[in-house]
Protein backbone atom coordinates (compact mmCIF):
# COMPACT_ATOMS: atom_id res chain seq x y z
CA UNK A 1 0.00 0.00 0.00
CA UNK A 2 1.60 3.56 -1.31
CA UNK A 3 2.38 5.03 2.38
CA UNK A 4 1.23 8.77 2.94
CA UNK A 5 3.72 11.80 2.34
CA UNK A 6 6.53 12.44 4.53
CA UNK A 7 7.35 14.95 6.51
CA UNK A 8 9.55 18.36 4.91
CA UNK A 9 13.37 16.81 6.25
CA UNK A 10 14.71 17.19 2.89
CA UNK A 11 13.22 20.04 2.26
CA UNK A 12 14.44 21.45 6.05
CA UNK A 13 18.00 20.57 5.40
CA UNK A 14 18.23 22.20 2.14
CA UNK A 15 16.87 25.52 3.37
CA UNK A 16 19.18 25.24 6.50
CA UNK A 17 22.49 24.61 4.05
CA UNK A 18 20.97 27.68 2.14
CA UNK A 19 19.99 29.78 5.51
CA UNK A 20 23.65 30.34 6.04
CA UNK A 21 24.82 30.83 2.14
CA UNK A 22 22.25 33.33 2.11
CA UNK A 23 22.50 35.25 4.92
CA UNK A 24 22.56 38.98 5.39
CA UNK A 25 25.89 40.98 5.31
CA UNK A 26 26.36 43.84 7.06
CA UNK A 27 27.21 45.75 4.17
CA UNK A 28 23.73 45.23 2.82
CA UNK A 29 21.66 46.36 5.32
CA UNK A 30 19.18 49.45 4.95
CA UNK A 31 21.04 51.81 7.62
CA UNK A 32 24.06 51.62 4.43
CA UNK A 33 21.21 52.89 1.96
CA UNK A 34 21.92 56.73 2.13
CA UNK A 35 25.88 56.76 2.59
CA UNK A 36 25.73 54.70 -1.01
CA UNK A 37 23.04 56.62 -2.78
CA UNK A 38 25.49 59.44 -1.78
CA UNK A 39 28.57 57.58 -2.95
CA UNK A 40 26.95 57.39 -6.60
CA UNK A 41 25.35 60.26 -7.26
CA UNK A 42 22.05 59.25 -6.92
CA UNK A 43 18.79 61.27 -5.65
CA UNK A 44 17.56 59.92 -2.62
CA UNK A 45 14.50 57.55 -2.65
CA UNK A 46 15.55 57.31 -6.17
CA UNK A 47 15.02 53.62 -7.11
CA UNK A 48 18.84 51.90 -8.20
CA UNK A 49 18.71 50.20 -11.37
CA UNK A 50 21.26 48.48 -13.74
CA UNK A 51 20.86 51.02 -16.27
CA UNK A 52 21.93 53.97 -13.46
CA UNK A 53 24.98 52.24 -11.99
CA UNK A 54 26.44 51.31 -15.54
CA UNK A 55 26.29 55.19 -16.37
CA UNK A 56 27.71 55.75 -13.09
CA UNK A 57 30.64 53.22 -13.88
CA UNK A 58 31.19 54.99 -16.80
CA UNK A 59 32.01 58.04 -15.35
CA UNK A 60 34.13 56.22 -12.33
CA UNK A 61 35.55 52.83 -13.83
CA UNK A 62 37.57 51.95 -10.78
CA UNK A 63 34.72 52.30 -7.81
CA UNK A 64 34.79 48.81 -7.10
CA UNK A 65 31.99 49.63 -4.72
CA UNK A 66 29.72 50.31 -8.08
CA UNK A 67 30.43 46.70 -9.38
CA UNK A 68 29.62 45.10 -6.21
CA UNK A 69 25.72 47.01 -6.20
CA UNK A 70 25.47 45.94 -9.95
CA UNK A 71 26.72 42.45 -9.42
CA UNK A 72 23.40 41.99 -6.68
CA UNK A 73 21.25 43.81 -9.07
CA UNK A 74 22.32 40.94 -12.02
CA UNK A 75 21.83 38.09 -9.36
CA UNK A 76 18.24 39.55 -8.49
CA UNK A 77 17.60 39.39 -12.34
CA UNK A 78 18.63 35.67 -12.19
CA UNK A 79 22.34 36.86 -14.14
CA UNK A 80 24.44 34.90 -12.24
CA UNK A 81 27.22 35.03 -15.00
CA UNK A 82 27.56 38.97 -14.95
CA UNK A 83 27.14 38.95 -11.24
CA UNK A 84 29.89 36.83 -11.03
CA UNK A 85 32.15 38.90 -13.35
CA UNK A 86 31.14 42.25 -11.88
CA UNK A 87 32.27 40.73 -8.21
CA UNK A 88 35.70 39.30 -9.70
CA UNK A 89 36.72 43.27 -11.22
CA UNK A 90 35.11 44.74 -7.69
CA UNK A 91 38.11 41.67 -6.48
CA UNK A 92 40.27 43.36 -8.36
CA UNK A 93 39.77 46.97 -7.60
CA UNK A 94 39.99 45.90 -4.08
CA UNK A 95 40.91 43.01 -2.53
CA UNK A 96 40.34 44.38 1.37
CA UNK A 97 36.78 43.74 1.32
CA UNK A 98 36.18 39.73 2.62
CA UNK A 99 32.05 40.20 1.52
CA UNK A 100 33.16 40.33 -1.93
CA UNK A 101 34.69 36.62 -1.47
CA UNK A 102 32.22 36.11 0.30
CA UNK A 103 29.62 37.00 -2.33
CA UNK A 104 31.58 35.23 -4.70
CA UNK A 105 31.83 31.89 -3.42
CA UNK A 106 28.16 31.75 -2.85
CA UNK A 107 27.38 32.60 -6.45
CA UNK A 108 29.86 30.19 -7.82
CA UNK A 109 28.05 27.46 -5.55
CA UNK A 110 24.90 28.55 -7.38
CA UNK A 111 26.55 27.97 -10.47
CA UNK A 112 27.55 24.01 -9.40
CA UNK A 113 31.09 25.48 -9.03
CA UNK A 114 31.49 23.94 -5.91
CA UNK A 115 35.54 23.52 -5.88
CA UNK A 116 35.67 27.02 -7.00
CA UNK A 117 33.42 28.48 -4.14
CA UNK A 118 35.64 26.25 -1.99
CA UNK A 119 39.10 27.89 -3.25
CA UNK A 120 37.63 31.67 -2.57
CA UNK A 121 36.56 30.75 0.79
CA UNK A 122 40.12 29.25 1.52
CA UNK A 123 41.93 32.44 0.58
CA UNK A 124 39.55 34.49 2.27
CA UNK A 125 39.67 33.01 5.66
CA UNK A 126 43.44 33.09 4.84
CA UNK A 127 43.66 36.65 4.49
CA UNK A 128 40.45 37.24 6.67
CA UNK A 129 41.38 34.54 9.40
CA UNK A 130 38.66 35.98 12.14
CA UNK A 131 35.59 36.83 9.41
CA UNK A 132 32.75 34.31 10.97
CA UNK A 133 30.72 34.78 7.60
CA UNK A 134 33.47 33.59 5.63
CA UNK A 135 34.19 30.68 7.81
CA UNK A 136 30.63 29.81 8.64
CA UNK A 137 30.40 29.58 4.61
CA UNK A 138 33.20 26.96 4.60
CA UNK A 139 32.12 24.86 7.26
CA UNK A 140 28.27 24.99 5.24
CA UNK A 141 30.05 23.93 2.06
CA UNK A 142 32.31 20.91 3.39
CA UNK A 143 29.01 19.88 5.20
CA UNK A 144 27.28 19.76 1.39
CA UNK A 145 30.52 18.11 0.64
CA UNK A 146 30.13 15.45 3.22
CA UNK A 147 33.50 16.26 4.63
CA UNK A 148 32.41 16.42 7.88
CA UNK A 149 36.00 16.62 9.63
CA UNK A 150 36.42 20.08 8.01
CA UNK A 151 33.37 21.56 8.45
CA UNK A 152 33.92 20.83 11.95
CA UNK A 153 37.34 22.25 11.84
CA UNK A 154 36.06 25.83 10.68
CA UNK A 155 32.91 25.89 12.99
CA UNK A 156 35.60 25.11 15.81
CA UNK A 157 37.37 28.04 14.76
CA UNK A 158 34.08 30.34 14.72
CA UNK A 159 33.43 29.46 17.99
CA UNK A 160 36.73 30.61 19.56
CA UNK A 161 36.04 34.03 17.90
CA UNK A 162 32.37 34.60 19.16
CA UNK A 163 30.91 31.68 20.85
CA UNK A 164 27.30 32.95 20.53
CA UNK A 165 26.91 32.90 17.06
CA UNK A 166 23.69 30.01 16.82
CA UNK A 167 24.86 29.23 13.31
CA UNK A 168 27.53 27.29 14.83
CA UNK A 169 25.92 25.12 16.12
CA UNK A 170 23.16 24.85 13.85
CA UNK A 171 25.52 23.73 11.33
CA UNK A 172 26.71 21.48 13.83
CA UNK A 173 24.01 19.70 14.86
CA UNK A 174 23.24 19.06 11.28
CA UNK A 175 26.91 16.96 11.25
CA UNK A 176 25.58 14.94 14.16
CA UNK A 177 22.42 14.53 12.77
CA UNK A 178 23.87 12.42 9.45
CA UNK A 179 26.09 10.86 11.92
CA UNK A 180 23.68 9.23 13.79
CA UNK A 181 24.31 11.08 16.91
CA UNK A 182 20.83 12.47 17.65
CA UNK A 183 21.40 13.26 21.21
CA UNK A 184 24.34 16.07 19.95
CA UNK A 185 22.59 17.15 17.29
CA UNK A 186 19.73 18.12 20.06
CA UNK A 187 21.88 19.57 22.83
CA UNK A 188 23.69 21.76 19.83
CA UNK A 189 20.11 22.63 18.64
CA UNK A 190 19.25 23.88 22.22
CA UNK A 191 22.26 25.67 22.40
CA UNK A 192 21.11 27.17 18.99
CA UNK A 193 17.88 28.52 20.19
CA UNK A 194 19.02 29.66 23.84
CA UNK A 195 21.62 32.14 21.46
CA UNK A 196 18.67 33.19 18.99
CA UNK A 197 15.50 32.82 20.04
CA UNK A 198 14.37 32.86 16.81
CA UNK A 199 16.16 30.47 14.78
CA UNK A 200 13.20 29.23 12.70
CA UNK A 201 15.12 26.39 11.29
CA UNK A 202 16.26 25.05 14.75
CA UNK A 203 13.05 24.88 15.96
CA UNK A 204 11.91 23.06 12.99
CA UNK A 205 15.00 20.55 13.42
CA UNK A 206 14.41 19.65 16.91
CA UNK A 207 10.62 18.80 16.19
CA UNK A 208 11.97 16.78 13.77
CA UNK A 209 14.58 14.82 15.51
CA UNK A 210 12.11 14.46 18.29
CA UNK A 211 9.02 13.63 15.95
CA UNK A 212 11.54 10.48 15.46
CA UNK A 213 11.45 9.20 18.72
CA UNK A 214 7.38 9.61 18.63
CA UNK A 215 7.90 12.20 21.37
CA UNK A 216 5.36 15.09 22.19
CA UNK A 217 7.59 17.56 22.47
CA UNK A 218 8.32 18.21 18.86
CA UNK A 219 4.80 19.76 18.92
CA UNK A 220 5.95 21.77 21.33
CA UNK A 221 8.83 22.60 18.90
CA UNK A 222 7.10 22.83 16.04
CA UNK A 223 4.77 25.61 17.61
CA UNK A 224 7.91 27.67 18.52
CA UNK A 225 8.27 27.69 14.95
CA UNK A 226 4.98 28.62 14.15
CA UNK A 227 5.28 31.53 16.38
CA UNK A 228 8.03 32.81 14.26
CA UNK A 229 6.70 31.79 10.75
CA UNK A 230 2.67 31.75 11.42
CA UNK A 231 1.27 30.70 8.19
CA UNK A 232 4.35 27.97 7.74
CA UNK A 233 2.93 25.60 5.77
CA UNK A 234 5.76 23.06 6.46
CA UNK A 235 5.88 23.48 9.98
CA UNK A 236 1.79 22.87 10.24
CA UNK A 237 2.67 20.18 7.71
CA UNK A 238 5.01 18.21 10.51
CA UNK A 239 2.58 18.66 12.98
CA UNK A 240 -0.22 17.29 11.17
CA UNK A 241 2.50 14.27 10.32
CA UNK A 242 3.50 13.99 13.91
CA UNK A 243 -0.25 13.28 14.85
CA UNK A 244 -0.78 10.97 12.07
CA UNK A 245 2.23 8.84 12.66
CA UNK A 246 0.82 8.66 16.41
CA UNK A 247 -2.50 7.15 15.53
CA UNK A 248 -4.19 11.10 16.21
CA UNK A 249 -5.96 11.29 13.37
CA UNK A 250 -8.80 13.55 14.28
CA UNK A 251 -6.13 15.83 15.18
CA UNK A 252 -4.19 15.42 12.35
CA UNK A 253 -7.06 16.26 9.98
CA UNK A 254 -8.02 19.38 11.71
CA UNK A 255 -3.96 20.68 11.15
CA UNK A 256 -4.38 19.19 7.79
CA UNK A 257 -7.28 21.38 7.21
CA UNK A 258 -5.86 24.39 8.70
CA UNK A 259 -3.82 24.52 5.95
CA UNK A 260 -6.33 24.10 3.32
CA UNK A 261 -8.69 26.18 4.66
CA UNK A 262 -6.21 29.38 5.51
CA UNK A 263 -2.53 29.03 3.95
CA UNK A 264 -3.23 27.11 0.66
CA UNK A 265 -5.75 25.20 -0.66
CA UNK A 266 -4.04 23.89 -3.64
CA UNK A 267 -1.73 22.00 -1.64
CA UNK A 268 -2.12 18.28 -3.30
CA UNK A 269 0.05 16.36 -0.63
CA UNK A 270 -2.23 17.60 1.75
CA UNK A 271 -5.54 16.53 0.58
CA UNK A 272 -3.73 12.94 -0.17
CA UNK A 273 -2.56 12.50 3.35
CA UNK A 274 -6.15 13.36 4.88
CA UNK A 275 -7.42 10.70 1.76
CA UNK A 276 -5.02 8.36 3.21
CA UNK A 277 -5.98 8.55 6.80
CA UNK A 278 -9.73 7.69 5.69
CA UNK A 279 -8.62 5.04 3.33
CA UNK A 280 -5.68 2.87 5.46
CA UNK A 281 -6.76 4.17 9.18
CA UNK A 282 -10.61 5.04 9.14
CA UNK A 283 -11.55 2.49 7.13
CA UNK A 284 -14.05 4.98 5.87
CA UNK A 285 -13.46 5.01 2.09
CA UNK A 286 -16.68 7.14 0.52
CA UNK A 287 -15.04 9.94 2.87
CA UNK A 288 -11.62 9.16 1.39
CA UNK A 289 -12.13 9.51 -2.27
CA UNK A 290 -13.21 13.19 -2.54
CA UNK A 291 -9.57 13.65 -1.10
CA UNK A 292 -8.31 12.16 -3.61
CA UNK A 293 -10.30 13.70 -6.29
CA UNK A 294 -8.68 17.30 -5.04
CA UNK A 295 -5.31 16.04 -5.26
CA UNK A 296 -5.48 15.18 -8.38
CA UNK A 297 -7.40 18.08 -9.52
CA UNK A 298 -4.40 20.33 -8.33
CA UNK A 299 -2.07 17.65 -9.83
CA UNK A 300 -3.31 15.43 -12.69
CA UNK A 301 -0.20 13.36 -12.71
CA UNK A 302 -0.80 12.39 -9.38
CA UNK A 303 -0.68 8.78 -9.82
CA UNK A 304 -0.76 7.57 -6.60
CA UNK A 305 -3.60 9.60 -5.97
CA UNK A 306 -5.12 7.55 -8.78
CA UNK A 307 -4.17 4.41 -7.38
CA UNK A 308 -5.60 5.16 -3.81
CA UNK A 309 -8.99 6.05 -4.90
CA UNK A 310 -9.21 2.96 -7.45
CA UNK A 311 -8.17 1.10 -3.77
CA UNK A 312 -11.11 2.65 -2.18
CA UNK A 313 -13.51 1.49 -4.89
CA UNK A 314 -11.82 -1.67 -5.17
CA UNK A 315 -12.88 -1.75 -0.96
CA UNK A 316 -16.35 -0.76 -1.93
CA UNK A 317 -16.74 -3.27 -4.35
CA UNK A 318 -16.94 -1.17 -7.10
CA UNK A 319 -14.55 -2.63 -9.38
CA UNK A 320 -14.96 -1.05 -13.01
CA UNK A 321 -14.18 2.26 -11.19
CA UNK A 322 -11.21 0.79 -9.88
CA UNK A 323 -9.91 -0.44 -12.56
CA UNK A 324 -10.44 2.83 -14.44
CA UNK A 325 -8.50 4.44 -11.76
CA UNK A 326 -5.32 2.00 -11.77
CA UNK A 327 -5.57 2.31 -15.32
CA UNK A 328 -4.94 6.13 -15.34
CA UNK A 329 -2.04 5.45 -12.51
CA UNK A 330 -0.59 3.02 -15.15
CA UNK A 331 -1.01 5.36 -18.22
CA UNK A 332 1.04 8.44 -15.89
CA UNK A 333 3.57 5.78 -14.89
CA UNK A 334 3.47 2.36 -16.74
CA UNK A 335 6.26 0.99 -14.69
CA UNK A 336 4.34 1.67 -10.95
CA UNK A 337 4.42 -1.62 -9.52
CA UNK A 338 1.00 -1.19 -7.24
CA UNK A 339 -0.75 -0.68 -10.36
CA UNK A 340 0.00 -3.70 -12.06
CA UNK A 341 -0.48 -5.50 -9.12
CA UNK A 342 -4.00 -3.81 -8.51
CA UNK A 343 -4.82 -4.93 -12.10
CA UNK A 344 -4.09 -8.36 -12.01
CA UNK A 345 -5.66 -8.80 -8.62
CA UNK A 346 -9.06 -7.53 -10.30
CA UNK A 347 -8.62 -9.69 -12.72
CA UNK A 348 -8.35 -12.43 -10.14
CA UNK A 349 -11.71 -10.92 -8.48
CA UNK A 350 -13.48 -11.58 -11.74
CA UNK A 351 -12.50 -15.62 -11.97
CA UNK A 352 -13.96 -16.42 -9.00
């Protein structure tokens, strides 16, 4: 029987290794805004554009802070390529200023340049030996690397410059948690958390590690979370999971239905989960295939969803309906095992 969706891991750990990449500089922040509308010639309020700092780099060819400002501007158009080349001349203009390395090396990572995002790193921390972003970015990228020796090396390192940075040991607990060391990967988490409050992704971590072990408190986590991020559709997601994977199911379709009914209603995992629950739990299966339905409405290649509600006919005894059904699942994906299965089982039905 196709089990229901999981809960977002994958989707946590990729937005954690991105949290750091990503994260603000100091240069960029809005208190900056006037001193560098000021530094090129440009009216205040006055909206900065491609088109204006390219004049302005016209006039003044070697203001590498110019090529820096345009290099974001190409990245926010989804031009990583002149991005990149406008940070490499800012580089050159001047080579004092560890967010352009920094800026860099996350762009080249974008790019699947991976070794190359590794080698500006390296010299920047060389040159820059106590800059946490820079070697908070290192340690991230020899965790996506799997080297987790490394990473460990460089977070060790941020931590004897400013201990309270919850990154750390964020990125941390992440190592532990592919290790297999869950009770680390907690205590770093906590750690995390007591250092900033609202670490979003922490939160949503420890209900996670905790949601293993089938233990209440990663509600409790996951509503920290939610305090932070209200309309989080993953984090309502888990907790809807959580309560499902602990035989709560009234629970979990009210959480499951908090989503449709006030974050998203398109949201086709959803309505296949609260399917699922009537169909393999409830036993209910009239009550299950409207679920269904909606899940495939929002995705028509949804063969599982196809599958299921040719099960719950099947169950009711309806079988040219369920065929139909398995049949679609089959036409999406003529390989899905179930299906064939389901098929041939009918067929079975209709010797006896």
């Amino acid at each position: 029987m196709k089990t229901s969706h999981k809960n977002f891991l994958n989707f946590l750990l990729i937005l954690s290794l991105l949290f750091v990449l990503f994260s603000c500089h100091e240069t960029d922040k809005q208190n900056t805004s006037d001193k560098q509308s000021q530094s090129f010639g440009i009216e205040e309020n006055d909206t900065l554009t491609i088109e204006k700092i390219s004049k302005k780099i016209r006039k003044t060819p070697k203001n590498d802070e110019l090529f820096y400002e345009r290099a974001k501007l190409y990245f926010k158009n989804r031009d990583i390529d002149n991005a990149i080349n406008d940070l490499k001349i800012a580089m050159k203009l001047n080579s004092s200023k560890p967010t352009y390395y920094t800026q860099l090396a996350e762009y080249q990572l974008l790019k699947g340049n991976s070794e190359e995002s590794k080698q500006i790193l390296e010299k920047c921390v060389k040159i820059f030996p106590e800059n946490t972003d820079a070697l908070l970015k290192l340690s991230n990228l020899y965790f996506y690397l799997k080297d987790y020796k490394q990473s460990f090396k460089y977070l060790n390192k941020v931590q004897q410059i400013d201990k309270h940075i919850a990154q750390t040991y964020f990125i941390k607990s992440l190592i532990y948690k592919e290790v297999k060391d869950t009770s680390n990967a907690i205590k770093n988490l906590q750690i995390a958390v007591d250092n900033q409050p609202d670490y979003y992704e922490a939160y949503m971590l420890l209900g996670l590690l905790y949601a293993e072990k089938h233990d209440s408190i990663a509600v409790d986590y996951y509503k920290n979370a939610i305090n932070i991020v209200p309309k989080s559709i993953e984090v309502h997601y888990n907790i809807a999971f959580f309560y499902q994977e602990n035989n709560q199911y009234k629970k979990a379709i009210d959480e499951y239905n908090f989503i449709l009914n006030n974050i998203d209603s398109t949201q086709q995992n959803v309505y296949y989960n609260i399917g699922y629950i009537y169909l393999i739990y409830l036993n209910e299966y009239e009550k299950a295939i409207p679920y269904f339905s909606k899940a495939i409405k929002c995705d028509s290649n949804y063969y599982q969803a196809y599958y299921n509600k040719g099960y719950c006919y099947e169950l009711l005894k309806q079988y040219n309906k369920a065929k139909e059904q398995y049949q679609i699942s089959l036409d999406i994906y003529p390989n899905y095992d179930m299906g064939i299965k389901a098929l041939n089982r009918l067929d079975e039905i209709k010797k006896e």
